[in-house]
Protein backbone atom coordinates (compact mmCIF):
# COMPACT_ATOMS: atom_id res chain seq x y z
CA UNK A 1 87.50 77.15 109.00
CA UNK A 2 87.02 80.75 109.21
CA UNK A 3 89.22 82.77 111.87
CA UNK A 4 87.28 84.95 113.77
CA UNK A 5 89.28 88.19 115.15
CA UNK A 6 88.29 88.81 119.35
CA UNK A 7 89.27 92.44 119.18
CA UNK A 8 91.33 93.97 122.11
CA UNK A 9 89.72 94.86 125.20
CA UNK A 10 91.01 98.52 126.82
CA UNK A 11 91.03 99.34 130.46
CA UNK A 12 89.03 102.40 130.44
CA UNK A 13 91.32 105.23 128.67
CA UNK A 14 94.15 103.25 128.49
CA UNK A 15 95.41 99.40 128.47
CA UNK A 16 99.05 99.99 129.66
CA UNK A 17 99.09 98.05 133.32
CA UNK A 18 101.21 97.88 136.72
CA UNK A 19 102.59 93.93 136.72
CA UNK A 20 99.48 93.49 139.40
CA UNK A 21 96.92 94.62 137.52
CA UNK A 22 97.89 92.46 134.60
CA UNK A 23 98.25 89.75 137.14
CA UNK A 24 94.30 90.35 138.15
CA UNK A 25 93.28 90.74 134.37
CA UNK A 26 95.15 87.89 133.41
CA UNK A 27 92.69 85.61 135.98
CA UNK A 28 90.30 86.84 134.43
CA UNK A 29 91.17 86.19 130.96
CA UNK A 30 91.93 82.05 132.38
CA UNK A 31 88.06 81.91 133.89
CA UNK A 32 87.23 83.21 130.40
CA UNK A 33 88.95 80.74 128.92
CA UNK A 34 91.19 83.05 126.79
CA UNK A 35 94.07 81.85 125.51
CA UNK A 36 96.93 84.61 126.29
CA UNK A 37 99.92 85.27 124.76
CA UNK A 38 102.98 87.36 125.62
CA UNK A 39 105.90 89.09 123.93
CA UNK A 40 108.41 91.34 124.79
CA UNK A 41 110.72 93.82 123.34
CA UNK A 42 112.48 97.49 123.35
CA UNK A 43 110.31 98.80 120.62
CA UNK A 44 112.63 101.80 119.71
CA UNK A 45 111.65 103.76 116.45
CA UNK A 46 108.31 100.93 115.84
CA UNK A 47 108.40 100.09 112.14
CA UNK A 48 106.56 97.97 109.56
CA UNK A 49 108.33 95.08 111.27
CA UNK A 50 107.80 95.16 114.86
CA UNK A 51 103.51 95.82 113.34
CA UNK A 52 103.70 92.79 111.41
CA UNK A 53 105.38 90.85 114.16
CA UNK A 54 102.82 91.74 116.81
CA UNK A 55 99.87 91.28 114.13
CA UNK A 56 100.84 87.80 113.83
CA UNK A 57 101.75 87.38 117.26
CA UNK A 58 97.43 88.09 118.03
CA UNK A 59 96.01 85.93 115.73
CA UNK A 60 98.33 83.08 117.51
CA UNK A 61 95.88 84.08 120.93
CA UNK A 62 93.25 85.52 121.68
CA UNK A 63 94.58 88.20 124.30
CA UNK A 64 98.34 89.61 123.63
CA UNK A 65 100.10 90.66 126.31
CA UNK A 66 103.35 93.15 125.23
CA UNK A 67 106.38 93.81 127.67
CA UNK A 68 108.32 96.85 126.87
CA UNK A 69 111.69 97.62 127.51
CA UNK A 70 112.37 99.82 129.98
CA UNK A 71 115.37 102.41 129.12
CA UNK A 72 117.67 101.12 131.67
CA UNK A 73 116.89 97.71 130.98
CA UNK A 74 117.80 98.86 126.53
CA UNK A 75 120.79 100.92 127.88
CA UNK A 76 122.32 97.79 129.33
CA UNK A 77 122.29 95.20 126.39
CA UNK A 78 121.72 97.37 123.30
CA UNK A 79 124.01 100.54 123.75
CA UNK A 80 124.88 103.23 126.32
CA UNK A 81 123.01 106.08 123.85
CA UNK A 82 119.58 103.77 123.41
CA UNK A 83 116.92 104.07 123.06
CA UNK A 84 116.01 106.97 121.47
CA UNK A 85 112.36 107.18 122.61
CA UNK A 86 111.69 107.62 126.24
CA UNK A 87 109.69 104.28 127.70
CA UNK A 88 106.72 106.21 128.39
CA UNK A 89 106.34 107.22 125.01
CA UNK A 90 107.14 103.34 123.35
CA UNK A 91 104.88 102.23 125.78
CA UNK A 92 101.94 105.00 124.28
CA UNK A 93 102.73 103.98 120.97
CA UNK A 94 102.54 99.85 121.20
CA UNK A 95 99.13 100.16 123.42
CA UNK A 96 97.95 101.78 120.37
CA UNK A 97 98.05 99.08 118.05
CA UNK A 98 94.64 97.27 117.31
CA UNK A 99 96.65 94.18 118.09
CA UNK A 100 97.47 94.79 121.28
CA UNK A 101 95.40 94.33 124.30
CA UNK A 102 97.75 94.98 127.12
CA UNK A 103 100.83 96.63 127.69
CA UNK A 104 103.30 96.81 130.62
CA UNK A 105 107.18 97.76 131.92
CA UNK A 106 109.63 95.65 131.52
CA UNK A 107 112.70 96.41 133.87
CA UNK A 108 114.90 93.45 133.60
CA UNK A 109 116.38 92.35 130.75
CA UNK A 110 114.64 88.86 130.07
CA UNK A 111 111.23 88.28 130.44
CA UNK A 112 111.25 85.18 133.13
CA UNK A 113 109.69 87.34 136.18
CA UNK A 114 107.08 88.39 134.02
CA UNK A 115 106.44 84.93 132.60
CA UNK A 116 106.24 83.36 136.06
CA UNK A 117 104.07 85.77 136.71
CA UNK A 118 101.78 85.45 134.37
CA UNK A 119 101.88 82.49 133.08
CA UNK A 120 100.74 83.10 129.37
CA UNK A 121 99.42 80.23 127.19
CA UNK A 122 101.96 81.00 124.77
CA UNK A 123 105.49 82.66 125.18
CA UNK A 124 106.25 84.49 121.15
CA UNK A 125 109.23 85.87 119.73
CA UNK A 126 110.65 87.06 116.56
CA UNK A 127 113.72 86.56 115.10
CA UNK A 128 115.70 83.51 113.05
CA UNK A 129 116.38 81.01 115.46
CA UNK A 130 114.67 77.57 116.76
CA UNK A 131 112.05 77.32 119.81
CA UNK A 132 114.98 75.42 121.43
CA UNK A 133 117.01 78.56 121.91
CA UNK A 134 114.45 81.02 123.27
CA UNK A 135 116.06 80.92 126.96
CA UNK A 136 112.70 81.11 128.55
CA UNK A 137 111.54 78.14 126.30
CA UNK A 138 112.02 75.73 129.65
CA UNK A 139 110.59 77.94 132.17
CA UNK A 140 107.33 78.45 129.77
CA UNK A 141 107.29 74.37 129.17
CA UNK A 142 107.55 73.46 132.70
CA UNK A 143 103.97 75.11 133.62
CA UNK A 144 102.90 73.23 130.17
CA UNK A 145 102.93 76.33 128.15
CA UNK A 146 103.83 76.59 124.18
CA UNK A 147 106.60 78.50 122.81
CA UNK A 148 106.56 80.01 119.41
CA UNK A 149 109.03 81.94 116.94
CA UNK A 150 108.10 84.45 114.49
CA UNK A 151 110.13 84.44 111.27
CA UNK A 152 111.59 88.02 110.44
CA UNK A 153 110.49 89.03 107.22
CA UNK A 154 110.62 92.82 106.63
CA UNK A 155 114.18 94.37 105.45
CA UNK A 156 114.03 96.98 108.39
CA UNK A 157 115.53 97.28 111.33
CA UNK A 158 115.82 100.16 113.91
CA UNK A 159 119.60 100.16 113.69
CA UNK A 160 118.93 100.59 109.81
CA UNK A 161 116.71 103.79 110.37
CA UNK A 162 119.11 105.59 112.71
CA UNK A 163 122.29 105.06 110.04
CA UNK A 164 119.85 106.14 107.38
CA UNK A 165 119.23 109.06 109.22
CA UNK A 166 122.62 109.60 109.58
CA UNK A 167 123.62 109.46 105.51
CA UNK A 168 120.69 111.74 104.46
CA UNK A 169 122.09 114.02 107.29
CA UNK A 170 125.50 114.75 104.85
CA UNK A 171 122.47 115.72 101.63
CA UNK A 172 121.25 119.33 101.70
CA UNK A 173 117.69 119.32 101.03
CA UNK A 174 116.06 120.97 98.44
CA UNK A 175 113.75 123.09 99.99
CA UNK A 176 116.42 124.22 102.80
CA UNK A 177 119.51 126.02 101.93
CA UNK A 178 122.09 124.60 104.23
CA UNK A 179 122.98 126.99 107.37
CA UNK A 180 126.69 127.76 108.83
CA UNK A 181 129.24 126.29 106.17
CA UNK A 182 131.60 128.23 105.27
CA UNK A 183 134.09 128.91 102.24
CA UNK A 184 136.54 128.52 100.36
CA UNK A 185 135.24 126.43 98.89
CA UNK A 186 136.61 123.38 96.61
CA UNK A 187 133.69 121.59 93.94
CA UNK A 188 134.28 118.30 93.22
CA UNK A 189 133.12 115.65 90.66
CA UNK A 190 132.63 112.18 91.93
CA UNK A 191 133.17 109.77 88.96
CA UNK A 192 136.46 110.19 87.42
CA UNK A 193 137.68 112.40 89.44
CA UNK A 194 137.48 111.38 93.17
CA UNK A 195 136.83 107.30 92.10
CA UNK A 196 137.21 105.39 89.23
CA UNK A 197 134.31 105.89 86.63
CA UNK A 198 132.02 102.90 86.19
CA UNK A 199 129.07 103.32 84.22
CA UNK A 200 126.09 103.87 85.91
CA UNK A 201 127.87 102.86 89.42
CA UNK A 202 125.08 101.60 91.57
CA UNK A 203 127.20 98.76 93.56
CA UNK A 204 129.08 99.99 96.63
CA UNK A 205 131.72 97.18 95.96
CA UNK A 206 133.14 98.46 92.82
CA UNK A 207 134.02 101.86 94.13
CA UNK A 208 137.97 102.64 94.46
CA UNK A 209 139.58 105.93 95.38
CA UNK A 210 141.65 107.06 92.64
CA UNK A 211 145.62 107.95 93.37
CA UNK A 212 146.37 110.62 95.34
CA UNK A 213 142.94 111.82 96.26
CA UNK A 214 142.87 110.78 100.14
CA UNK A 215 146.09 112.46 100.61
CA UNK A 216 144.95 115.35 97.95
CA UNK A 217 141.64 116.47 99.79
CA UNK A 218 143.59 116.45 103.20
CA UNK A 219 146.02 119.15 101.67
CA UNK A 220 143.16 121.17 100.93
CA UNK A 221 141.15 120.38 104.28
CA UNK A 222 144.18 121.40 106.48
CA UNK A 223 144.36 124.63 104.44
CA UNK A 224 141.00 125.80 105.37
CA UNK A 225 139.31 124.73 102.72
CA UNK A 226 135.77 123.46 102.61
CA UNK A 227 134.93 120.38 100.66
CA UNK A 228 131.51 119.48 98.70
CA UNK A 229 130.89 116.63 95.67
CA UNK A 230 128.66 118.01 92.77
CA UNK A 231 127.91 114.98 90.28
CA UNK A 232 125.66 114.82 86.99
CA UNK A 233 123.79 111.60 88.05
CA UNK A 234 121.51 110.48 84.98
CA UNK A 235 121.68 107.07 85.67
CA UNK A 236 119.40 107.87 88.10
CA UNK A 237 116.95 109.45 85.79
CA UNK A 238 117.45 106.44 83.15
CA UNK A 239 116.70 103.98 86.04
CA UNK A 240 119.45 102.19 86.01
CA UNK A 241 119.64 102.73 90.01
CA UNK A 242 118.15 104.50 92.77
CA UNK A 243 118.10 106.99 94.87
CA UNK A 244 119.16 104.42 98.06
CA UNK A 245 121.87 102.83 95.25
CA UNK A 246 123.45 106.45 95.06
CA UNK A 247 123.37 107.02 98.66
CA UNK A 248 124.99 103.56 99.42
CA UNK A 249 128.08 104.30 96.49
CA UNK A 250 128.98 107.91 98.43
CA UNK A 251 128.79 105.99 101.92
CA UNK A 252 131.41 103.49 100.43
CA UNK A 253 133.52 106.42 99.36
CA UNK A 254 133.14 108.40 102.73
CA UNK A 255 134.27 105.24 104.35
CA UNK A 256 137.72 105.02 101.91
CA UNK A 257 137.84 108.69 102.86
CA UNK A 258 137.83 108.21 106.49
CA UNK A 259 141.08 107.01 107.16
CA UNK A 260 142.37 110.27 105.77
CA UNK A 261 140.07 112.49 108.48
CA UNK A 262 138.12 113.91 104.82
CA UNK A 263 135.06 115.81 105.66
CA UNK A 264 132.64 116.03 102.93
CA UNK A 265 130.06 118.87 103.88
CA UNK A 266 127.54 118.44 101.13
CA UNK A 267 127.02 116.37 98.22
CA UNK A 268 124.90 117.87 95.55
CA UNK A 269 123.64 116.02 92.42
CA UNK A 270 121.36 116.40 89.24
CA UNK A 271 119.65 113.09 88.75
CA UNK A 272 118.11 114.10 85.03
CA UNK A 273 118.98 113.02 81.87
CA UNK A 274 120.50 114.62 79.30
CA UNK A 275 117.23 114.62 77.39
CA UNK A 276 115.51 116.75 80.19
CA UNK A 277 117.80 119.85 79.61
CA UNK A 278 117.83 121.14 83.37
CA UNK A 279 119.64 123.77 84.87
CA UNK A 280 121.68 121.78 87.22
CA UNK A 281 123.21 118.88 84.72
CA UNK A 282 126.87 120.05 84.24
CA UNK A 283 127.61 122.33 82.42
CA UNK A 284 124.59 124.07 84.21
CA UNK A 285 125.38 125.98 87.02
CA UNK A 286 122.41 125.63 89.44
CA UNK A 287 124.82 122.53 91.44
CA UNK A 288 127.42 125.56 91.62
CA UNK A 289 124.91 128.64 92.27
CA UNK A 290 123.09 126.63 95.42
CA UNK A 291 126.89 125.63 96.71
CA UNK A 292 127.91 129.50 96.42
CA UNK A 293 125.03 129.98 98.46
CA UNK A 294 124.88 127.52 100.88
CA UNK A 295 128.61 127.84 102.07
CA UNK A 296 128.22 132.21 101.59
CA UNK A 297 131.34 131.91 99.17
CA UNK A 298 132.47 134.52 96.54
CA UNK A 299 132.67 133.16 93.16
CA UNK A 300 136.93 134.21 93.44
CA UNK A 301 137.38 131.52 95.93
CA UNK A 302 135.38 128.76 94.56
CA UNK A 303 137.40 126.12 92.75
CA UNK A 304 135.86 123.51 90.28
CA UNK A 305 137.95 119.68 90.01
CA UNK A 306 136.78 117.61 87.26
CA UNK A 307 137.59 114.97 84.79
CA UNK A 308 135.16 116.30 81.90
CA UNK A 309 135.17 119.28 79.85
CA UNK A 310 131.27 120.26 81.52
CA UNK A 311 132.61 120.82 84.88
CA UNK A 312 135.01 123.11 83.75
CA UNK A 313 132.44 125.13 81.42
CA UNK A 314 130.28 125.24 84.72
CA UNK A 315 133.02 126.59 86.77
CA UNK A 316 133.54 129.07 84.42
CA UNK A 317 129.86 129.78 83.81
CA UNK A 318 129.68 130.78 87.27
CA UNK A 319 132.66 132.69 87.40
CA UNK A 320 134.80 130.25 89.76
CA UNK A 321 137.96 128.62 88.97
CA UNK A 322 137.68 125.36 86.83
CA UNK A 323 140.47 122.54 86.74
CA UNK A 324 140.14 119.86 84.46
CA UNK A 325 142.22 116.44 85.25
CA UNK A 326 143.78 115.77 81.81
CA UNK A 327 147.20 114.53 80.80
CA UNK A 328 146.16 116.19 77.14
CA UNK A 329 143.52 118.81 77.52
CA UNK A 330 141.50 120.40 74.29
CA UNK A 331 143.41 123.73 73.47
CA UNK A 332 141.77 126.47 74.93
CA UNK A 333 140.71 124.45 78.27
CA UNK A 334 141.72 127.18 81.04
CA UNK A 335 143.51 125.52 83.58
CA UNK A 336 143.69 121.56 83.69
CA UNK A 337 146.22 119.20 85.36
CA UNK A 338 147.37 115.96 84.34
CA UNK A 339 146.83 114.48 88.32
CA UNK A 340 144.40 115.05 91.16
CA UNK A 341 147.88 116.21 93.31
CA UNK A 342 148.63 118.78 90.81
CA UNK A 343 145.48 120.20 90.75
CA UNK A 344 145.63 120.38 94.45
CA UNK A 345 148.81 122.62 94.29
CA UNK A 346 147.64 125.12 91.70
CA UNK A 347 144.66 125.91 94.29
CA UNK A 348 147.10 125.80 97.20
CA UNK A 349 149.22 128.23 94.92
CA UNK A 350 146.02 130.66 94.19
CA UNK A 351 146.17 134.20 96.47
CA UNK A 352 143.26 132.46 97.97
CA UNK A 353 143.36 132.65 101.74
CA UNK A 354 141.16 130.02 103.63
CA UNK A 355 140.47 130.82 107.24
């Protein structure tokens, strides 16, 4: 049988309702013979998931009804700091949606006023649990209403935007130079230097701090100095991983870091491979020249750590002060040290002054 879509009806310019007009509209909808369905929800941030959810909520009805949140109501069972968009606004946005035909406030917590209000055909929610533990599921059956659950099915969440916000916040961009950091400043490498090298690290559980570099960076932090990662990254290029894969193996570090109070300003990276002979793969200097830059630092008081001859020959390249961890460096290195701790002291040592 062919489904055949009854598109939303709008009141007038808009199809957001008091809880009495949707009362009067949804008598109407009953003499029509309409079946009407209802959901509810805060809506913050509305992603491919809540549209897919409220798509298939519709074609379970013929008029869907959509309860939003208010912000007291998301303050007092998601978190103190939700939601991040205003009610007014999450209401705009969901009465948008070709799916929808009418949208109102929600001011309580659970949906049962609403429901006994109303009294939709069918009562739908998403998530991964049974009819038999919607909490409304009895109050809906006892006026012989249906109950329905909606399976989640896209790998995004609202809670999973904000934190992703939150780890592109520590990336300069690459159109922006970054604004109010400071120097001294103190390059490091990420893989055999800060953790252990793994080739082509792309899995968050493999990464381990190596000795001495918690307590190392902390030494340097206290003395003023500020603190930024700058890592060749061809893996990236090769596909072997991802951008998000890179992203999740520095959040993994940060939180190893965070016990020590480390503050990581920037992380800058060259995701080409070798074959592609840019300027920013180690031992270019364009990771180094944008750092100078972004942190106003004078090449003096700019100190390269490393574990491989290229981040040294950067450093030098652009004039800073490269240390290469080595317990037998080439002859004619320049500095090196044979542990992260040493290399920490020679900079502490330096006539450097951070302020």
């Amino acid at each position: 049988m062919t489904e055949i879509f009854i598109p939303p009806i709008k009141l007038g310019m808009s199809n957001i309702c008091t809880s009495e007009e949707l009362s009067a509209l949804r008598g109407e909808w009953r003499d029509q013979g309409l079946k009407v369905g209802f959901t509810c929800g805060a809506f913050d941030l509305l992603h491919a998931g809540h549209v897919d959810y409220l798509q298939t909520a519709r074609t379970m009805c013929d008029r869907l009804i959509v309860a939003v949140n208010s912000d007291e109501s998301v303050r007092s069972y998601k978190n103190p700091l939700r939601p991040i968009v205003k009610q007014e606004f999450r209401m705009s946005v969901i009465a948008a949606l070709r799916c929808v035909d009418a949208v109102t406030l929600m001011t309580e917590t659970r949906p049962a006023s609403l429901i006994e209000l109303l009294r939709p055909d069918i009562y739908i929610k998403g998530g991964d649990y049974q009819v038999s533990q919607l909490k409304s599921a009895p109050l809906v059956e006892a006026y012989g209403g249906a109950c329905a659950v909606i399976p989640v099915n896209h790998e995004i969440s609202t809670s999973a935007i904000v934190k992703r916000i939150q780890e592109l916040s520590l990336y300069a961009s690459p159109e922006k130079p970054a604004q109010g950091l400071k120097g001294p400043l103190v390059l490091l490498d990420r893989d055999g230097t800060l953790i252990e090298n793994s080739h082509f690290l792309r899995d968050p559980s493999k990464v381990r701090l190596l000795e001495g570099v918690g307590d190392g960076l902390r030494t340097l932090q206290n003395a003023g100095f500020s603190l930024a990662v700058i890592t060749n990254q061809q893996g990236m290029g090769l596909g072997y991983f991802d951008y998000e894969s890179f992203v999740a193996v520095n959040s993994e570090m940060l939180r190893q870091l965070a016990p020590y109070g480390i503050q990581i300003a920037r992380f800058y990276f060259c995701p080409h491979s070798l074959a592609e002979q840019c300027e920013c793969r180690k031992p270019g200097t364009a990771m180094i020249e944008r750092a100078l830059a972004d942190f106003h630092c004078q090449r003096e008081n700019c100190f390269v750590i490393g574990d491989a001859l290229s981040d040294v020959q950067a450093a030098e390249a652009a004039g800073c002060t490269g240390i290469l961890l080595s317990s037998n460096p080439p002859a004619g290195t320049g500095r090196s040290a044979q542990s992260f701790c040493a290399a920490v002291e020679q900079i502490k040592s330096s006539q450097v002054i951070a302020n």
